[in-house]
N, C-alpha and C. Protein backbone atom coordinates (compact mmCIF):
# COMPACT_ATOMS: atom_id res chain seq x y z
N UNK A 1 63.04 43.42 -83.05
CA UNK A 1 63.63 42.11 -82.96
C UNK A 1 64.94 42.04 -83.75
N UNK A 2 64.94 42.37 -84.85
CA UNK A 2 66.35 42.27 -85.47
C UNK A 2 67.44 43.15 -84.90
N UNK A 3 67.33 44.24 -84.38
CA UNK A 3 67.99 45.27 -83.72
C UNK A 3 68.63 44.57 -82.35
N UNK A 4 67.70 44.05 -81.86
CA UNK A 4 68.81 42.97 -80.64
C UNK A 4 69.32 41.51 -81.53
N UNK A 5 69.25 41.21 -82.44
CA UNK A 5 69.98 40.23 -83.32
C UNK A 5 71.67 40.78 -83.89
N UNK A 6 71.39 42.22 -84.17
CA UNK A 6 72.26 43.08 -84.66
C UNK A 6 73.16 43.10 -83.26
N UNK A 7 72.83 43.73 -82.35
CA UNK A 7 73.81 43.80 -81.13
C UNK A 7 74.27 42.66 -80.60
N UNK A 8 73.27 41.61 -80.73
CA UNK A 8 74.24 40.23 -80.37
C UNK A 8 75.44 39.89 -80.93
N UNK A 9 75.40 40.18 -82.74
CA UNK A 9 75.95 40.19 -83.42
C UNK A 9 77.51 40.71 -83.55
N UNK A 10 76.77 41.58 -82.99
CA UNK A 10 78.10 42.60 -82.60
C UNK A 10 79.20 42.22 -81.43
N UNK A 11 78.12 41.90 -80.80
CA UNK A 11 78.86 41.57 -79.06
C UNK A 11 79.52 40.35 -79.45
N UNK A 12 79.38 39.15 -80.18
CA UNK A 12 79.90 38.13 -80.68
C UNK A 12 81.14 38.30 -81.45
N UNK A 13 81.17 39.38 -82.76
CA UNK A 13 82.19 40.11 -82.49
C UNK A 13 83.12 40.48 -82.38
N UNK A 14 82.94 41.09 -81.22
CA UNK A 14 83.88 42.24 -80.27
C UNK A 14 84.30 41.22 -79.33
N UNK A 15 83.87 39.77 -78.76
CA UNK A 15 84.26 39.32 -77.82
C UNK A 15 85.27 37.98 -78.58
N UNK A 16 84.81 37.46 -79.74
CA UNK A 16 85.80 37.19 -80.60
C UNK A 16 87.23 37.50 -81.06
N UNK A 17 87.38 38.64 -81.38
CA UNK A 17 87.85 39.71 -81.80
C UNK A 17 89.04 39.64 -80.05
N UNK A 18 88.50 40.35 -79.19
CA UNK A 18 89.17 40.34 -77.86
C UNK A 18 90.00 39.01 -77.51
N UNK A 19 88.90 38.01 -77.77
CA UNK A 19 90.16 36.47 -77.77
C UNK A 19 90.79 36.37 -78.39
N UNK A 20 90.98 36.76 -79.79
CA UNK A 20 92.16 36.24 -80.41
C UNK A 20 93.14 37.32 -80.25
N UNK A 21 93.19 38.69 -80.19
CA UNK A 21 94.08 39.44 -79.49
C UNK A 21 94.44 39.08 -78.11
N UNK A 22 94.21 38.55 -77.38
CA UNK A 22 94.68 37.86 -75.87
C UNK A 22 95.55 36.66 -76.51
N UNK A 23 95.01 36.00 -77.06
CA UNK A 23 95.81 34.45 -77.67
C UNK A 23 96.89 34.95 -77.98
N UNK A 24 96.84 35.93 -79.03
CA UNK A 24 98.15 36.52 -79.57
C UNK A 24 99.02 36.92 -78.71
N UNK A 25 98.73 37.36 -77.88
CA UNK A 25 99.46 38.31 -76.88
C UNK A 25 100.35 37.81 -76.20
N UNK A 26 99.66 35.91 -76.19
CA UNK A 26 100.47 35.42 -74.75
C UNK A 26 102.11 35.31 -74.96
N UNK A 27 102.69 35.76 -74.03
CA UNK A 27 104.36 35.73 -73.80
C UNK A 27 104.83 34.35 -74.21
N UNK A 28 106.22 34.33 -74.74
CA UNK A 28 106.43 32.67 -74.88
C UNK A 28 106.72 32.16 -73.54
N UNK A 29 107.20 30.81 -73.68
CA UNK A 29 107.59 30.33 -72.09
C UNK A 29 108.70 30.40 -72.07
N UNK A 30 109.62 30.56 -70.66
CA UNK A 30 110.70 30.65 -70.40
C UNK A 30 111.80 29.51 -70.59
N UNK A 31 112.30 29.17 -70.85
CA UNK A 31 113.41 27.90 -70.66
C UNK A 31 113.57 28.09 -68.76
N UNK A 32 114.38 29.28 -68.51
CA UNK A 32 115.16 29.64 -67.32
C UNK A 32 114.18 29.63 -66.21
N UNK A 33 113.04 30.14 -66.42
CA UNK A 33 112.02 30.30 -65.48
C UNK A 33 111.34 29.31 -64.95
N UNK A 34 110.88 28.92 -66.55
CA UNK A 34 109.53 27.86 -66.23
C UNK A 34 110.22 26.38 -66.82
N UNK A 35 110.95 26.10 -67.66
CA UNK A 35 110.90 24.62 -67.88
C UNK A 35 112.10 24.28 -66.91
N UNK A 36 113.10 24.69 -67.22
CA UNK A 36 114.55 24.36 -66.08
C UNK A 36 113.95 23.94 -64.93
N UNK A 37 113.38 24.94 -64.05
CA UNK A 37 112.79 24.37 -62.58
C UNK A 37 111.84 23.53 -62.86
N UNK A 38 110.95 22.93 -63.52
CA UNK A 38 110.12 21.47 -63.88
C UNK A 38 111.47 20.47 -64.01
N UNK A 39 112.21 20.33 -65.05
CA UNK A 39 113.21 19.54 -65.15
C UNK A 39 114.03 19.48 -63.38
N UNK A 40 114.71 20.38 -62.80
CA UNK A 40 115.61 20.49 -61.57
C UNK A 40 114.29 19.79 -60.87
N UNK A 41 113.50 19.78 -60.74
CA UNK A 41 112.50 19.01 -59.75
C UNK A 41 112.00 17.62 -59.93
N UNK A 42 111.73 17.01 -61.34
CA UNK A 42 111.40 16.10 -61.38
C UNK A 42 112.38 15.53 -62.10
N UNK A 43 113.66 15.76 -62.52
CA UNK A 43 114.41 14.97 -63.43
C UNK A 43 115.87 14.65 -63.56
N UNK A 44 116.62 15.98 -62.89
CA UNK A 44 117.60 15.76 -62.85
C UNK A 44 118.35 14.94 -61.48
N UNK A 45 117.57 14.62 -60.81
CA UNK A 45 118.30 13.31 -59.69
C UNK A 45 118.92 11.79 -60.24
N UNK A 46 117.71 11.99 -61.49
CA UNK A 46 118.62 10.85 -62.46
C UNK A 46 119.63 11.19 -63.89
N UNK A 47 119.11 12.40 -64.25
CA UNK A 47 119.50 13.14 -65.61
C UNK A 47 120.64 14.17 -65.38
N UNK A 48 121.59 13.61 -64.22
CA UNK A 48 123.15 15.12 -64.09
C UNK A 48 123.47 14.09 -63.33
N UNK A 49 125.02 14.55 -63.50
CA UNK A 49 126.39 13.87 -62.96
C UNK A 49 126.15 12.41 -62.86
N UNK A 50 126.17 11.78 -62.18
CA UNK A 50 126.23 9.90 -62.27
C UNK A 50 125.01 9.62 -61.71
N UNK A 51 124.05 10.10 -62.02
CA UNK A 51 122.82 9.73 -61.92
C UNK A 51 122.12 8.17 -63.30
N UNK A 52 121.35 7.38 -63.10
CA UNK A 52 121.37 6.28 -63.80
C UNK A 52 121.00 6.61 -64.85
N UNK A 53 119.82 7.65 -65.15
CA UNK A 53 119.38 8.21 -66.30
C UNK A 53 120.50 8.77 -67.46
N UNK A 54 121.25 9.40 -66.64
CA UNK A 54 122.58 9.76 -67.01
C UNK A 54 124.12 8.83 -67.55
N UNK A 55 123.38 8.13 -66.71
CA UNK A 55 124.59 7.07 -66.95
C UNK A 55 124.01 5.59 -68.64
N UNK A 56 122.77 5.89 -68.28
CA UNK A 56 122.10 4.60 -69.35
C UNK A 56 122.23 5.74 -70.86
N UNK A 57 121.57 6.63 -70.39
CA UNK A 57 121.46 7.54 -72.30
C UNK A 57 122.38 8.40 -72.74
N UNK A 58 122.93 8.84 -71.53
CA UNK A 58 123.80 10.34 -71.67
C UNK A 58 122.93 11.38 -71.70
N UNK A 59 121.54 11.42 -71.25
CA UNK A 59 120.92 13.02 -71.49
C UNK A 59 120.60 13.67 -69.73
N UNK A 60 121.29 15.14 -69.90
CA UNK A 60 121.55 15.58 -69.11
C UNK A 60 120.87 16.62 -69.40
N UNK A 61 119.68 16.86 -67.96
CA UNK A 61 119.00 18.14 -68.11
C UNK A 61 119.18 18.93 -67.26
N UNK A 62 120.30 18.94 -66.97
CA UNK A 62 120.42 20.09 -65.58
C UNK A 62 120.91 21.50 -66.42
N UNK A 63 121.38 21.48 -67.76
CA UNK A 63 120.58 22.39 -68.79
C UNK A 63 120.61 22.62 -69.97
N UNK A 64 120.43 23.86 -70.26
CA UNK A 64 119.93 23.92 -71.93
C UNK A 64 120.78 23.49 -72.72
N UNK A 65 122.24 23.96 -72.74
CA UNK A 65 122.86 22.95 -73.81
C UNK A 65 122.41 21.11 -73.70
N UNK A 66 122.49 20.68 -72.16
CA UNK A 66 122.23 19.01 -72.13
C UNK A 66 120.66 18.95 -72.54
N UNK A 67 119.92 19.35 -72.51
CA UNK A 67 118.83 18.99 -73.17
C UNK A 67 118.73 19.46 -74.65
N UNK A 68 119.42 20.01 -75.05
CA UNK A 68 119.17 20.28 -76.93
C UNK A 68 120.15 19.38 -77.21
N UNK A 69 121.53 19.18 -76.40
CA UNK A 69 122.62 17.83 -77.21
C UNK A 69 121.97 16.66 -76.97
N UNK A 70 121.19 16.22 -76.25
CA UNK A 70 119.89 14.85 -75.69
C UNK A 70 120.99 13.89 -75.25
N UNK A 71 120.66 12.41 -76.14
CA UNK A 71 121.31 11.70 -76.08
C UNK A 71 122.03 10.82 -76.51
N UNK A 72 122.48 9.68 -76.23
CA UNK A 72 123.92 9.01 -77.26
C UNK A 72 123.44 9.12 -78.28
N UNK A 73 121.94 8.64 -79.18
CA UNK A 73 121.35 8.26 -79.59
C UNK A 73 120.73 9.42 -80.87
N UNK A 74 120.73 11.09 -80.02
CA UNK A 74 120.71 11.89 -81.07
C UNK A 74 119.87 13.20 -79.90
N UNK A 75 119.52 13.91 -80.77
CA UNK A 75 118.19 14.86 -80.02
C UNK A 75 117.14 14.45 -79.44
N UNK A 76 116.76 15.13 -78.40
CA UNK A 76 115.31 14.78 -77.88
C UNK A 76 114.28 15.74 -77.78
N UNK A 77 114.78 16.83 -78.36
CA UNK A 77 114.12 18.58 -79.09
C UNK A 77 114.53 18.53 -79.91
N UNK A 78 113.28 18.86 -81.03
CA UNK A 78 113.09 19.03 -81.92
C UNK A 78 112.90 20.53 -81.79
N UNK A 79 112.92 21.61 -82.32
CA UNK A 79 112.37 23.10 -82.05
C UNK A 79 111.33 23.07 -82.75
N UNK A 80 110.40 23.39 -82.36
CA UNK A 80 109.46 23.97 -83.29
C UNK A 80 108.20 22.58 -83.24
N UNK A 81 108.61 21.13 -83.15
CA UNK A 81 107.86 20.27 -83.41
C UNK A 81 107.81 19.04 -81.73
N UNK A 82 107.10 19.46 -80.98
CA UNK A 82 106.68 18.74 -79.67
C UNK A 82 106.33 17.23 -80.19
N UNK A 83 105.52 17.19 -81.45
CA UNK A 83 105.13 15.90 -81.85
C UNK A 83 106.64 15.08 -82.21
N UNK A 84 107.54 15.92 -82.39
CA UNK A 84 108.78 15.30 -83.26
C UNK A 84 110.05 14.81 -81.89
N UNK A 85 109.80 15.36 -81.43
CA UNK A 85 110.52 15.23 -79.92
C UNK A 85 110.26 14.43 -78.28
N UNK A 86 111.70 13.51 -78.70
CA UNK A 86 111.28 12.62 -77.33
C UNK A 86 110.88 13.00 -75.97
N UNK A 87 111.71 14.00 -75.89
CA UNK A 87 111.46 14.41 -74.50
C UNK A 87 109.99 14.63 -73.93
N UNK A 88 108.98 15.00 -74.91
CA UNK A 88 108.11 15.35 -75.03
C UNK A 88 106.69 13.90 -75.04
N UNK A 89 107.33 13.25 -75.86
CA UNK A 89 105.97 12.15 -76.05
C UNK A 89 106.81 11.05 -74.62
N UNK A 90 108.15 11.46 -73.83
CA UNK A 90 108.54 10.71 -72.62
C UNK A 90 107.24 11.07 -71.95
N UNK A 91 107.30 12.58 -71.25
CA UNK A 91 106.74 13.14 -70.50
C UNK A 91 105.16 12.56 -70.69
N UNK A 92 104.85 12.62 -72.14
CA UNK A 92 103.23 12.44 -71.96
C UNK A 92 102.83 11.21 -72.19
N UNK A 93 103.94 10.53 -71.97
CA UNK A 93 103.35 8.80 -71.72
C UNK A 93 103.15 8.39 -73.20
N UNK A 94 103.56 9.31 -74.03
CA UNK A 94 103.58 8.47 -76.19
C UNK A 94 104.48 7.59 -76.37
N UNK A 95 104.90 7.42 -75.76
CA UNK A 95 105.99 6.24 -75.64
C UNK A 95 106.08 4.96 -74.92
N UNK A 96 106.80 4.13 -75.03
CA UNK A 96 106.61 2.32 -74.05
C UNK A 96 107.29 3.26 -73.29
N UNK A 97 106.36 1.93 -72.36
CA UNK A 97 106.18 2.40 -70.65
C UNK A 97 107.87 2.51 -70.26
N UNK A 98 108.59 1.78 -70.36
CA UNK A 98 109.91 1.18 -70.16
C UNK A 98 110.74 2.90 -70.34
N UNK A 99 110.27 3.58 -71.24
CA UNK A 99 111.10 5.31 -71.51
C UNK A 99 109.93 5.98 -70.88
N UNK A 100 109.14 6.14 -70.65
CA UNK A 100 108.22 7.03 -70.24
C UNK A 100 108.85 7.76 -68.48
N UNK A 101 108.89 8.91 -68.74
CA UNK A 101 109.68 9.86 -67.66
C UNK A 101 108.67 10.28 -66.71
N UNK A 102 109.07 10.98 -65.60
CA UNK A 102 109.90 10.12 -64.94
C UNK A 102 108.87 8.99 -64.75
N UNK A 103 109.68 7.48 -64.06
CA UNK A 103 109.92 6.30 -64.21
C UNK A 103 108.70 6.39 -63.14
N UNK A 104 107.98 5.97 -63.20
CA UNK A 104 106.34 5.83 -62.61
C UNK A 104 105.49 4.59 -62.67
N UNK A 105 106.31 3.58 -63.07
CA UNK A 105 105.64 2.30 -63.04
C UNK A 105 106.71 0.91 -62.73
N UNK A 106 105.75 -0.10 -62.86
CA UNK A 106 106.78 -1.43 -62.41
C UNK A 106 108.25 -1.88 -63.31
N UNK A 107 108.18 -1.24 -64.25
CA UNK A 107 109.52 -1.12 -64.70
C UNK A 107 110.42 -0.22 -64.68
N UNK A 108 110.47 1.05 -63.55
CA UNK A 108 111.11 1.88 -63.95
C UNK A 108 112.60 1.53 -62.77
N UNK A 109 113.36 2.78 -63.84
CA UNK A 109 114.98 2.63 -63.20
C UNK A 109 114.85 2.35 -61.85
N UNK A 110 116.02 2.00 -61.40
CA UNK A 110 116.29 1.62 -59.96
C UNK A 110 116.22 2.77 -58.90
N UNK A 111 116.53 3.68 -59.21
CA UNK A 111 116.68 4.90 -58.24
C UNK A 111 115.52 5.33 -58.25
N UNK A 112 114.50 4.65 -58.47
CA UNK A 112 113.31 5.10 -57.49
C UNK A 112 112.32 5.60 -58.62
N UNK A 113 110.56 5.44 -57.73
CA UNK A 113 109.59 5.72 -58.76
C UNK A 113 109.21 7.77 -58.96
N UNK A 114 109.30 7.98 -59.73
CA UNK A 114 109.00 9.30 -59.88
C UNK A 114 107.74 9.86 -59.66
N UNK A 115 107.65 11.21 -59.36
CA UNK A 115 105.85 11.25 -59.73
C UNK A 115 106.01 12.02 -61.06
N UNK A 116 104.72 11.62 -61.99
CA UNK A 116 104.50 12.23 -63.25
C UNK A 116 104.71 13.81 -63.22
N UNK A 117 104.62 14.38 -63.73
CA UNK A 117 104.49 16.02 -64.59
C UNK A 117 103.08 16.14 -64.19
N UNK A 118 102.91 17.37 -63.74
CA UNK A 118 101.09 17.70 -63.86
C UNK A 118 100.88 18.11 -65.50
N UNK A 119 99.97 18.27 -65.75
CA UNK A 119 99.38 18.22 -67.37
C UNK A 119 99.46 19.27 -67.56
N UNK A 120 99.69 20.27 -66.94
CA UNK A 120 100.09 22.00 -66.60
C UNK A 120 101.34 21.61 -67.59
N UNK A 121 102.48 21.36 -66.25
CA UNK A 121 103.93 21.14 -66.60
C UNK A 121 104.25 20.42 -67.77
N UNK A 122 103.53 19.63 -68.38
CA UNK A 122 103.81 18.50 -69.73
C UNK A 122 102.91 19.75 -70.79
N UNK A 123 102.11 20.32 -70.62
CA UNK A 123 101.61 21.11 -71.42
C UNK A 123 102.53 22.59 -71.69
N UNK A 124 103.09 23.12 -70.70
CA UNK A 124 104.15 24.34 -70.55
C UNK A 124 105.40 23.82 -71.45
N UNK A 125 106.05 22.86 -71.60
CA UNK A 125 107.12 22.04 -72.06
C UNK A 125 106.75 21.65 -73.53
N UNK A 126 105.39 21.44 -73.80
CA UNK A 126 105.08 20.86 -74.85
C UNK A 126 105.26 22.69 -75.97
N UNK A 127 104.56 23.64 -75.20
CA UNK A 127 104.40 24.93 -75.45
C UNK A 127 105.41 25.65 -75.91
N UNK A 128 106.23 25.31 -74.80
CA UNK A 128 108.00 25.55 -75.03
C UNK A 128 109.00 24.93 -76.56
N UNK A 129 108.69 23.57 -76.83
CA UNK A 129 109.02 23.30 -77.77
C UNK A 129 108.20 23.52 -78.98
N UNK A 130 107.32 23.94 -78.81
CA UNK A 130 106.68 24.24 -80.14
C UNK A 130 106.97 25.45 -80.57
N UNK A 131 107.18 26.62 -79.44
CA UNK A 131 107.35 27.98 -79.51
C UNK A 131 109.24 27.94 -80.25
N UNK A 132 109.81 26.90 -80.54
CA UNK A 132 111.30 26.87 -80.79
C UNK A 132 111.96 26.61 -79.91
N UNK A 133 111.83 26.53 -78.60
CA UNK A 133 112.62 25.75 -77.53
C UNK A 133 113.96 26.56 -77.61
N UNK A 134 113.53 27.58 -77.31
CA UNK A 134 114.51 28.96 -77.34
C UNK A 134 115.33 29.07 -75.91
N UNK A 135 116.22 29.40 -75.68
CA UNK A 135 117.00 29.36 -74.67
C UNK A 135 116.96 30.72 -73.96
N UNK A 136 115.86 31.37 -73.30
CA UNK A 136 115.31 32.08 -72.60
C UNK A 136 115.22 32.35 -71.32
């Protein structure tokens, strides 16, 4: 009886052990790859050139320099801190409804209702800025 207590033991472990070497492992996220094309899809129709988003804050995400300069107002990346950064509590609804991105309810901008971020995409972004929001 203790001898299969011992191998459980073990197997607990070794399979421990295996997760946190996988955790470690994972690649950071891309700016170029993975957040740019989330932003070009859900954001920049209002957030580049005379778009209203663009025109009300000044933050322009069509790219990495316009999203680290944010807006009139200051940064909206923080590196390193997702909790510290607007762009971030926009996306996940931490904010009045009235800023919450894209514009998905009865108050939003004129140019139309957005659909939300999947929790994937608000989670990849959130990942991104925590990892330093590195220009990748």
């Amino acid at each position: 009886m203790y001898a299969h207590h011992s191998i459980d033991r073990r197997l607990l472990l070794v399979a421990a052990l295996a997760a946190t070497a996988l955790l470690g492992c994972e690649r950071p996220v891309s700016f170029s790859s993975e957040v740019q094309p989330i932003l070009n899809a859900s954001c920049i129709s209002c957030h580049s050139g005379a778009g209203e988003g663009m025109a009300k804050t000044h933050l322009a995400l069509d790219s990495y320099q316009g999203v680290m300069r944010g807006t009139q107002l200051g940064p909206v990346v923080v590196p390193g801190s997702s909790a510290s950064s607007t762009l971030y509590l926009a996306i996940d609804h931490k904010v009045d409804s009235k800023i919450q991105m894209p514009p998905h309810h009865s108050d939003k901008f004129a140019q139309g209702e957005g659909k939300p971020l999947s929790s994937e995409q608000i989670a990849l972004i959130k990942r991104w800025i925590d990892e330093g929001a590195k220009q990748n």
